[in-house]
C-alpha atoms as a PDB file:
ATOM      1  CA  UNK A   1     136.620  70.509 123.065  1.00  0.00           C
ATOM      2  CA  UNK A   2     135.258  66.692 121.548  1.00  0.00           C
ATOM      3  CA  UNK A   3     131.560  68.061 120.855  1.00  0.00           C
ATOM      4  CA  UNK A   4     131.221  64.330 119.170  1.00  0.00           C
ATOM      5  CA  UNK A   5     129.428  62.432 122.653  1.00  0.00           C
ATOM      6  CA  UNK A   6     127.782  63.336 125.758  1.00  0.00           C
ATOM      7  CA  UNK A   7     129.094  63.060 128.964  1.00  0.00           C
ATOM      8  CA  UNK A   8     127.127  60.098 130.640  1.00  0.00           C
ATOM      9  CA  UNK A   9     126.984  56.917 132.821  1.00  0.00           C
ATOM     10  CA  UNK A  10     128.020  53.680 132.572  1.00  0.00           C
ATOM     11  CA  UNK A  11     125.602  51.555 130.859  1.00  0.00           C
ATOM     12  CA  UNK A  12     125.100  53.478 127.331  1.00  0.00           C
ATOM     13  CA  UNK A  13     126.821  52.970 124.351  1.00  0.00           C
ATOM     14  CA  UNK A  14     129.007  55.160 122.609  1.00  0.00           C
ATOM     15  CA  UNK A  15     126.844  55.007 119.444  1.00  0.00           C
ATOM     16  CA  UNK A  16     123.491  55.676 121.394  1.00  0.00           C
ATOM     17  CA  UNK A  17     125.329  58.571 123.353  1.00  0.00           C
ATOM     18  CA  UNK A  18     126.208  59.779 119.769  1.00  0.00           C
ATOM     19  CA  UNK A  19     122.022  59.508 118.258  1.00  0.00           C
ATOM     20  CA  UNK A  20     120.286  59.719 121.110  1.00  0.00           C
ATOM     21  CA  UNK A  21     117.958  56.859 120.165  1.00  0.00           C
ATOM     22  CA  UNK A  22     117.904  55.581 123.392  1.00  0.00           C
ATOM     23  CA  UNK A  23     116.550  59.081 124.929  1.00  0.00           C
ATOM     24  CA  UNK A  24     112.801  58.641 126.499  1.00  0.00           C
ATOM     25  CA  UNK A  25     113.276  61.638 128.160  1.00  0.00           C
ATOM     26  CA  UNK A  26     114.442  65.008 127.355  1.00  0.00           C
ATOM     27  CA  UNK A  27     114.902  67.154 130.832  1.00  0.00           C
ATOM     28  CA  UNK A  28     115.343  71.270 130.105  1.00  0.00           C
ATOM     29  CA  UNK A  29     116.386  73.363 132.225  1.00  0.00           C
ATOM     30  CA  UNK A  30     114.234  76.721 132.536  1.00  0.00           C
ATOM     31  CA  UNK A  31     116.218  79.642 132.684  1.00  0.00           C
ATOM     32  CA  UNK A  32     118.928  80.122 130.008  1.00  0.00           C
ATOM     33  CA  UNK A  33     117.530  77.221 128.452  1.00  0.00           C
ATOM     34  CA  UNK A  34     113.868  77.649 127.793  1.00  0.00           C
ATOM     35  CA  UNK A  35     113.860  81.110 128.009  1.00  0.00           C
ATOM     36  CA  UNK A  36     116.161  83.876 127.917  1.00  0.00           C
ATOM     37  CA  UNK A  37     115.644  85.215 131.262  1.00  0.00           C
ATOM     38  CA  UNK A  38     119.476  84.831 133.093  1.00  0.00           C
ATOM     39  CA  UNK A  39     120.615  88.361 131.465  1.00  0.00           C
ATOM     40  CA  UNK A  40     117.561  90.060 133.058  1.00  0.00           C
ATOM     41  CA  UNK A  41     117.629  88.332 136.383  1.00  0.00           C
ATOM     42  CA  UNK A  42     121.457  88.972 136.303  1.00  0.00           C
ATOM     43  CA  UNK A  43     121.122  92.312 136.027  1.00  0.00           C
ATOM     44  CA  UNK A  44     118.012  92.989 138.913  1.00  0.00           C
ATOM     45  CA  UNK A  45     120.415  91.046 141.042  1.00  0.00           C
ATOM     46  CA  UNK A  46     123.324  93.094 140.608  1.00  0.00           C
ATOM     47  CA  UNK A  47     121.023  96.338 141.339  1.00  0.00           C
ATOM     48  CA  UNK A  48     119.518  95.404 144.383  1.00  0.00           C
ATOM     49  CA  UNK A  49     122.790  93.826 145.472  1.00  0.00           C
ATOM     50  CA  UNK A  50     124.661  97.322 145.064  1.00  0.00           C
ATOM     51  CA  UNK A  51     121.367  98.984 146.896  1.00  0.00           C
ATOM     52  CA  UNK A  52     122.233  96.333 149.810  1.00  0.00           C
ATOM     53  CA  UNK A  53     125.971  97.458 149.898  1.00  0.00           C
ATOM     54  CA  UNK A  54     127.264  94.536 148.102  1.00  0.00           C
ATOM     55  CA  UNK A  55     129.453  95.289 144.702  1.00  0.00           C
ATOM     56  CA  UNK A  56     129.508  92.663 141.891  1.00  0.00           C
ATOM     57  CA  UNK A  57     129.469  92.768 138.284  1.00  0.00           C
ATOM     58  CA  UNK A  58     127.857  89.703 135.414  1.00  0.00           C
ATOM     59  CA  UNK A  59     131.047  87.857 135.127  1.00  0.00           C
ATOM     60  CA  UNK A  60     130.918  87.655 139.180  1.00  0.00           C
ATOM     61  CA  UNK A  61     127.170  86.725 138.801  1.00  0.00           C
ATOM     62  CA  UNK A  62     127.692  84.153 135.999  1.00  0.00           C
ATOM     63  CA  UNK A  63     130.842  82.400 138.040  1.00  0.00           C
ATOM     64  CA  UNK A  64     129.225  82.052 140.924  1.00  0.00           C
ATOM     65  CA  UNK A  65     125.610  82.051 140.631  1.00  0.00           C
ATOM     66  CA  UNK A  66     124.077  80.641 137.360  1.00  0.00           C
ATOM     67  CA  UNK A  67     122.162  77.689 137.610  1.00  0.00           C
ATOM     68  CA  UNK A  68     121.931  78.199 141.534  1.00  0.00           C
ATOM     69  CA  UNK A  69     119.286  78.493 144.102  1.00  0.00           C
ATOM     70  CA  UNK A  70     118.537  81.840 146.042  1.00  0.00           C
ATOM     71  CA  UNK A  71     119.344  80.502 149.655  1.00  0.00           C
ATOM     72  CA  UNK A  72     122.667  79.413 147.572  1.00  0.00           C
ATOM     73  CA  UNK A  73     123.131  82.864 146.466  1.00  0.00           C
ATOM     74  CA  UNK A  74     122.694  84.332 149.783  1.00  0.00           C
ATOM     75  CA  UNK A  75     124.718  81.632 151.628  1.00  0.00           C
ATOM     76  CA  UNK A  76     127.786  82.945 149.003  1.00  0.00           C
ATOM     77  CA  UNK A  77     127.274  86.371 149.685  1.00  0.00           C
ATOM     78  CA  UNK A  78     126.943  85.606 153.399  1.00  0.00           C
ATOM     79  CA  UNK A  79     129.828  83.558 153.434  1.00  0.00           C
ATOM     80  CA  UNK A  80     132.131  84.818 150.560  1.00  0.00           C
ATOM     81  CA  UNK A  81     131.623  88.614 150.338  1.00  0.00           C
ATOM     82  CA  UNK A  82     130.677  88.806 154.588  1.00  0.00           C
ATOM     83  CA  UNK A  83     127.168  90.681 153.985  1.00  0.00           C
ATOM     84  CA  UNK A  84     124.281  89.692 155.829  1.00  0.00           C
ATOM     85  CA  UNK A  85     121.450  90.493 153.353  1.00  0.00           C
ATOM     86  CA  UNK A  86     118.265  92.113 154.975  1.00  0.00           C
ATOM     87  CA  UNK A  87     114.843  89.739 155.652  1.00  0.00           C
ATOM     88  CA  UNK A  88     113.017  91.669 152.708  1.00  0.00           C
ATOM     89  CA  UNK A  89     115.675  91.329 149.778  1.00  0.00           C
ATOM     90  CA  UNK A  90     114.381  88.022 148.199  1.00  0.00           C
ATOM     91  CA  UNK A  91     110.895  89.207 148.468  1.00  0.00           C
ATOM     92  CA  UNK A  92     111.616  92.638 147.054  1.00  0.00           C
ATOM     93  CA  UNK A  93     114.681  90.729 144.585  1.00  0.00           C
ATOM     94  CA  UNK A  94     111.816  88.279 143.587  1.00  0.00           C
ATOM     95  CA  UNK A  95     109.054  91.035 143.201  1.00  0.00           C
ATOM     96  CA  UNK A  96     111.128  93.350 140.744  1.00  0.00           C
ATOM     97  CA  UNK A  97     112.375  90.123 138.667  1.00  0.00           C
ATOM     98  CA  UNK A  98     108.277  88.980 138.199  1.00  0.00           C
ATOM     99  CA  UNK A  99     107.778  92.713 136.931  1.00  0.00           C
ATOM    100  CA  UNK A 100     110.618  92.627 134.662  1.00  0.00           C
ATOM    101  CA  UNK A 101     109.661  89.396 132.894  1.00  0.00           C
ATOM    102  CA  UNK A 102     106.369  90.450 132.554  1.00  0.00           C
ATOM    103  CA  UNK A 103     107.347  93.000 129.947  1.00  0.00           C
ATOM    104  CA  UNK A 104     111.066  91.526 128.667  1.00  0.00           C
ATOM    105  CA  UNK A 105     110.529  88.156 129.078  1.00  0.00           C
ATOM    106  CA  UNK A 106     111.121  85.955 125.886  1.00  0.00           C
ATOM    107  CA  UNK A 107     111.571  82.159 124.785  1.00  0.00           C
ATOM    108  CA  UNK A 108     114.938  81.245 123.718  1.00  0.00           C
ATOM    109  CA  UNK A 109     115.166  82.082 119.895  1.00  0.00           C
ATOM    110  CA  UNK A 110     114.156  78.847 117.662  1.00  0.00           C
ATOM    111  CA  UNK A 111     112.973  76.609 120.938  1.00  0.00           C
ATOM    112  CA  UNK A 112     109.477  76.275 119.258  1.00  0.00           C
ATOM    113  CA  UNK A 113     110.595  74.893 115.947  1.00  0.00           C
ATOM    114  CA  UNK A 114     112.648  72.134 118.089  1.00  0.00           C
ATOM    115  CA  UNK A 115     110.358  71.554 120.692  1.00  0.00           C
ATOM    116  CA  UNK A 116     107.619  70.485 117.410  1.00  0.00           C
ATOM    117  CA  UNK A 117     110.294  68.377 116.110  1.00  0.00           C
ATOM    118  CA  UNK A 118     111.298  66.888 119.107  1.00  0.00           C
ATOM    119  CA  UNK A 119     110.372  63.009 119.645  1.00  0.00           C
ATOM    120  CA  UNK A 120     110.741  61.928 123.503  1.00  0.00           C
ATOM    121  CA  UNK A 121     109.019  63.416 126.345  1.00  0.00           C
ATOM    122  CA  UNK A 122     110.053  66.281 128.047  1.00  0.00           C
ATOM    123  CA  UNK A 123     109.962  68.394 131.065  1.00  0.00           C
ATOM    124  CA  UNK A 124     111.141  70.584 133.507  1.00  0.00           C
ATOM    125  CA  UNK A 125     113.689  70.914 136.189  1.00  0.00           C
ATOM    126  CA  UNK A 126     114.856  74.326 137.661  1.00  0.00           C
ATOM    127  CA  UNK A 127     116.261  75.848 140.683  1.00  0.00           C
ATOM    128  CA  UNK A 128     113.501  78.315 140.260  1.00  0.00           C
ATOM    129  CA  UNK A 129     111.200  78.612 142.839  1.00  0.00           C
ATOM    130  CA  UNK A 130     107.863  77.236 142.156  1.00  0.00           C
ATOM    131  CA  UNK A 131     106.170  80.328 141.596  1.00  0.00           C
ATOM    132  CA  UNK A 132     108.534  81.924 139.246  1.00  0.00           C
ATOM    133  CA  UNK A 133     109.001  79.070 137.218  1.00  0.00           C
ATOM    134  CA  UNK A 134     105.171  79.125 136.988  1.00  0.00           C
ATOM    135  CA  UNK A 135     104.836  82.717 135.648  1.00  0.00           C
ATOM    136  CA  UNK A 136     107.850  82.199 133.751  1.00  0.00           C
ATOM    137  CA  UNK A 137     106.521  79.429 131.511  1.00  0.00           C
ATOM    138  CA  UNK A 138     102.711  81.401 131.569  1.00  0.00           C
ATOM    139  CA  UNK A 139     103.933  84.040 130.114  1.00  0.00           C
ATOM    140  CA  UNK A 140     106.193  82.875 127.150  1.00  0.00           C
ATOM    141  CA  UNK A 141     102.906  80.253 126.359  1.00  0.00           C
ATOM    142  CA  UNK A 142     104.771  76.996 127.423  1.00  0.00           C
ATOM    143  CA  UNK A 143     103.046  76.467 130.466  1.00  0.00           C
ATOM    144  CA  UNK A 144     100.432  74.248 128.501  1.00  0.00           C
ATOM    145  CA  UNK A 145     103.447  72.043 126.916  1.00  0.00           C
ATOM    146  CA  UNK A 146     104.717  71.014 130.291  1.00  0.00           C
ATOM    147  CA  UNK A 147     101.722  71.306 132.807  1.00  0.00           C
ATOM    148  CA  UNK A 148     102.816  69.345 135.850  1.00  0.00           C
ATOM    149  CA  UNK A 149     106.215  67.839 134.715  1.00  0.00           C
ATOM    150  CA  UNK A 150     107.865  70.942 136.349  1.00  0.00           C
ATOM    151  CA  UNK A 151     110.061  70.257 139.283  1.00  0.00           C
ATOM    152  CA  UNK A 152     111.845  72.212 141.084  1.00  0.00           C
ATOM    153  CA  UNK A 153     115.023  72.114 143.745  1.00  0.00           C
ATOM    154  CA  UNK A 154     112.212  73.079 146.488  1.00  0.00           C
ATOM    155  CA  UNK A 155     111.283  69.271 146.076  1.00  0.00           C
ATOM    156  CA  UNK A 156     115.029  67.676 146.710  1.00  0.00           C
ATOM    157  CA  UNK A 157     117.422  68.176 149.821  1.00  0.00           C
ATOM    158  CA  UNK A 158     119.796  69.606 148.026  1.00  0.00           C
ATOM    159  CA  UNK A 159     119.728  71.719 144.749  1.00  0.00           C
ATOM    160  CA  UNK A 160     122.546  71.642 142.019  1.00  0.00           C
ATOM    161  CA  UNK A 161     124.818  70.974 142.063  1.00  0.00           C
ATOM    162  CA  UNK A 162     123.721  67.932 143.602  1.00  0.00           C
ATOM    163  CA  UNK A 163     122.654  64.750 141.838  1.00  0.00           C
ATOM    164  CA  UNK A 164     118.997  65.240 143.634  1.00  0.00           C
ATOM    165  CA  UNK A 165     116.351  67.087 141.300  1.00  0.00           C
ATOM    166  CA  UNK A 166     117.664  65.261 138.195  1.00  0.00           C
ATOM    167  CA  UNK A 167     117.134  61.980 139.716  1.00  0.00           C
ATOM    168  CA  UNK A 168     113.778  63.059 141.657  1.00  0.00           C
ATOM    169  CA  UNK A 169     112.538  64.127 138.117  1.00  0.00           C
ATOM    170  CA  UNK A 170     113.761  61.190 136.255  1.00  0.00           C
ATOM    171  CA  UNK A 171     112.328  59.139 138.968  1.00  0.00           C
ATOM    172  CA  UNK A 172     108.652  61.008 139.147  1.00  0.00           C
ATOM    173  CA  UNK A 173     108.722  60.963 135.120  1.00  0.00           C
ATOM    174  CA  UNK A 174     109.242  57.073 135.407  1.00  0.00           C
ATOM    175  CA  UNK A 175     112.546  56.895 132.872  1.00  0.00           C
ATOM    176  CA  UNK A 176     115.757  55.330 134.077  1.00  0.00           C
ATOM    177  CA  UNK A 177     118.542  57.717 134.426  1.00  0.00           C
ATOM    178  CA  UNK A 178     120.410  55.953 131.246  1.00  0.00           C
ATOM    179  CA  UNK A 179     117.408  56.860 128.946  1.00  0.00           C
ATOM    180  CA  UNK A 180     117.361  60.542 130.023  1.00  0.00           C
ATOM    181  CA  UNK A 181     119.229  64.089 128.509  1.00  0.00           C
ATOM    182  CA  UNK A 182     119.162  67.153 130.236  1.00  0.00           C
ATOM    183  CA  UNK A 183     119.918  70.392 128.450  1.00  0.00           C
ATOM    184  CA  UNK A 184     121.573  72.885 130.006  1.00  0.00           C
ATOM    185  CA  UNK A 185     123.517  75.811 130.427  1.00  0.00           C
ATOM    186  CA  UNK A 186     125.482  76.025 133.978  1.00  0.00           C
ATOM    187  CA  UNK A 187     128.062  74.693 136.088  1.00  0.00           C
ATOM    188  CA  UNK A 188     126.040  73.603 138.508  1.00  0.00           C
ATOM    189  CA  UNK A 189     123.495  71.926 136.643  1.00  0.00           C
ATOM    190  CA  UNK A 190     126.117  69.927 134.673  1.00  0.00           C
ATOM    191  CA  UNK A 191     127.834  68.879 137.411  1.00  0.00           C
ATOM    192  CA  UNK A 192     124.485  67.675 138.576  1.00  0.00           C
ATOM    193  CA  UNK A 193     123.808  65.538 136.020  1.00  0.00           C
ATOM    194  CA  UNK A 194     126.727  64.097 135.737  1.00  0.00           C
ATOM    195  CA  UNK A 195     126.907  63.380 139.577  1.00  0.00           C
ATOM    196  CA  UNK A 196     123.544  61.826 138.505  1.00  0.00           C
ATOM    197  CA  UNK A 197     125.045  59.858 135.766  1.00  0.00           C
ATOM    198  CA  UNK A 198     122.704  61.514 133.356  1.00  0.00           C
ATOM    199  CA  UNK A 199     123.624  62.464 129.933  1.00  0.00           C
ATOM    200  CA  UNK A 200     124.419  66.428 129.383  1.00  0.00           C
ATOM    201  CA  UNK A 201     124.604  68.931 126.725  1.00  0.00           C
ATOM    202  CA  UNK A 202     124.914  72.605 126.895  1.00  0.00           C
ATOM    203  CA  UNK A 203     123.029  75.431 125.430  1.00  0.00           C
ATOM    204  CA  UNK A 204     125.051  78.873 125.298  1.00  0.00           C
ATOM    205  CA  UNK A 205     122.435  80.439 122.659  1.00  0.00           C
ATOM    206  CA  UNK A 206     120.970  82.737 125.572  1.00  0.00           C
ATOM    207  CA  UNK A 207     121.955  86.411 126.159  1.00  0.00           C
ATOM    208  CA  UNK A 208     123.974  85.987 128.898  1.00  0.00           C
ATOM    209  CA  UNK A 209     126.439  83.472 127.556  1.00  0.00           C
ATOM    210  CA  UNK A 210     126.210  85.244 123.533  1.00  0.00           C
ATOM    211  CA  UNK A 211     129.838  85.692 122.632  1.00  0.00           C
ATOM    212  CA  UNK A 212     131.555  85.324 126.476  1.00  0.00           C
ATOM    213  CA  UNK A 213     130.818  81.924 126.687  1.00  0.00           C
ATOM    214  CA  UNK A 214     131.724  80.628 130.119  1.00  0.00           C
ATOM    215  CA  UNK A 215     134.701  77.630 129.945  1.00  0.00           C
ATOM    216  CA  UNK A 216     134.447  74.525 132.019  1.00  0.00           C
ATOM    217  CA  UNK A 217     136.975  73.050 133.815  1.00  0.00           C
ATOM    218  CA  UNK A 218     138.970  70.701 132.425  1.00  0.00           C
ATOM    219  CA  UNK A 219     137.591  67.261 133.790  1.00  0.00           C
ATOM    220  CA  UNK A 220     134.155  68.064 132.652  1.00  0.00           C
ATOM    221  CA  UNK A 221     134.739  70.026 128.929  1.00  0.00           C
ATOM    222  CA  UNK A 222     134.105  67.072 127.017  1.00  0.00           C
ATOM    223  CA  UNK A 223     130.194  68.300 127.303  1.00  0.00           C
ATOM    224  CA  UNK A 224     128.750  69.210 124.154  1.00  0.00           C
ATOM    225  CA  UNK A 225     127.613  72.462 123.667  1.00  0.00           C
ATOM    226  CA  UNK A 226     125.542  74.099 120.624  1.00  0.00           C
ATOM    227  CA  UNK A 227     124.460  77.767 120.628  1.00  0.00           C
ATOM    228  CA  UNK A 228     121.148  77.523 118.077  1.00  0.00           C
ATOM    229  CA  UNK A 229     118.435  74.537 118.481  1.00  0.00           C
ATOM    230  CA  UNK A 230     118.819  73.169 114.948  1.00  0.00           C
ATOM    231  CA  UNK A 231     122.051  71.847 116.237  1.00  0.00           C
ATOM    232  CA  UNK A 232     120.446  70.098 119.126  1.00  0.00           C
ATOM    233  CA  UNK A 233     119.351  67.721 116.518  1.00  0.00           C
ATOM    234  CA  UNK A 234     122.652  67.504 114.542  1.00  0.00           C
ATOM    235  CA  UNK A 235     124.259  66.168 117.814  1.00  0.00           C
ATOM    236  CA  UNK A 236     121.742  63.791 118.517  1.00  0.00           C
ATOM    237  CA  UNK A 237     119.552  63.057 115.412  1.00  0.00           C
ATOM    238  CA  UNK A 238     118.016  60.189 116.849  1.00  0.00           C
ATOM    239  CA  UNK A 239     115.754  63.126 119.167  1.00  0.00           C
ATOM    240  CA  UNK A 240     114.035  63.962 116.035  1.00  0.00           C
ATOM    241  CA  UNK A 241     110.680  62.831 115.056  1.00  0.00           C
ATOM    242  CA  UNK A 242     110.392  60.633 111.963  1.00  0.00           C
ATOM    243  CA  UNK A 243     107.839  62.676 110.156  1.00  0.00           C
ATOM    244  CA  UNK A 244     110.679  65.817 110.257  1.00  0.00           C
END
């Protein structure tokens, strides 16, 4: 896989793609990104989903639902494996998920150092609801960092991945699309940034891509992908501050 440019729109040079100088605006995904939360959530969802009669294991879970919204979740299992789920399962899903990151919930190993180093602005974009992405970033100590440049697929039409919350964000952070990254580590939410035009690179240093990581297809694998955050900066150097 060509780890040597990002995957991008028209407009940017190849030499720019390559240093990121041209980045004003760093967007991160939350979970799997920011914190290494997709294992855990994984792994409520595949308990309550066997409580509710429905069968699936984390390679099933990772195929099919990283990087997605719950109504998009429940629409596939709806739709795909024919099981109505009950009115109470996102309420009790979401309830058991808030009490598990409240005792296992951690930031992605080495995000601080890079997040100190790093020189444009950042922020947030998630299919998280609001409220989880809100204790999620309280209680790993972020949630001073990006205070209200959060968004969230509740604030779009449609979620990833659709072009919609990466352009809403770019567009409510006041950067053009061409002067924008986003980090991070699905399907979906690369194929919404490149339906977006954006410029994409994937993180696989989380627990729940650690040593299976999951392939692209073929028309999008030219995306760079690094697995520890002092390579973030040894794909694009121009991200780093000039006093590191």
């Amino acid at each position: 896989m060509p780890k040597d440019r990002i995957s991008s729109g028209a407009g940017i040079g190849q030499t720019e793609r390559m240093n990121g100088h041209n980045i004003e605006l760093v967007i991160f995904d939350c979970d799997g990104v920011l914190i290494d939360s997709e294992i855990i959530s994984a792994g409520i969802l595949i308990d309550q989903l066997r409580a509710a009669g429905v069968n699936v294991d984390l390679d099933y879970v990772q195929n099919n639902y990283l990087g997605r919204s719950f109504p998009k979740v429940a629409q596939d299992i709806r739709e795909h494996l024919g099981v109505e789920l009950p009115d109470s399962f996102e309420t009790e899903y979401r309830a058991s998920l808030l009490s598990a990151f409240e005792v296992g919930l951690k930031k992605t190993n080495g995000l601080d150092d890079m997040l100190g180093q790093l020189r444009p602005r950042a922020c947030v974009a998630t299919s998280s609801s609001p409220q989880r992405v809100k204790r999620s970033l309280e209680l790993v100590g972020l949630d001073r960092m990006f205070a209200d440049n959060v968004f969230t697929a509740s604030e779009v039409a449609n979620g990833k991945p659709a072009p919609d919350l990466f352009l809403h964000t770019a567009r409510s952070m006041a950067v053009s699309p061409v002067n924008c990254l986003i980090v991070e580590d699905s399907l979906p939410g690369i194929r919404a940034a490149i339906a977006a035009e954006i410029g994409v690179v994937r993180y696989v240093g989380a627990s729940h891509l650690s040593g299976s990581h999951q392939s692209l297809p073929a028309d999008i694998d030219d995306v760079p992908l690094f697995d520890k955050w002092p390579m973030f900066f040894d794909l694009l150097p121009g991200l780093r501050r000039d006093d590191h």
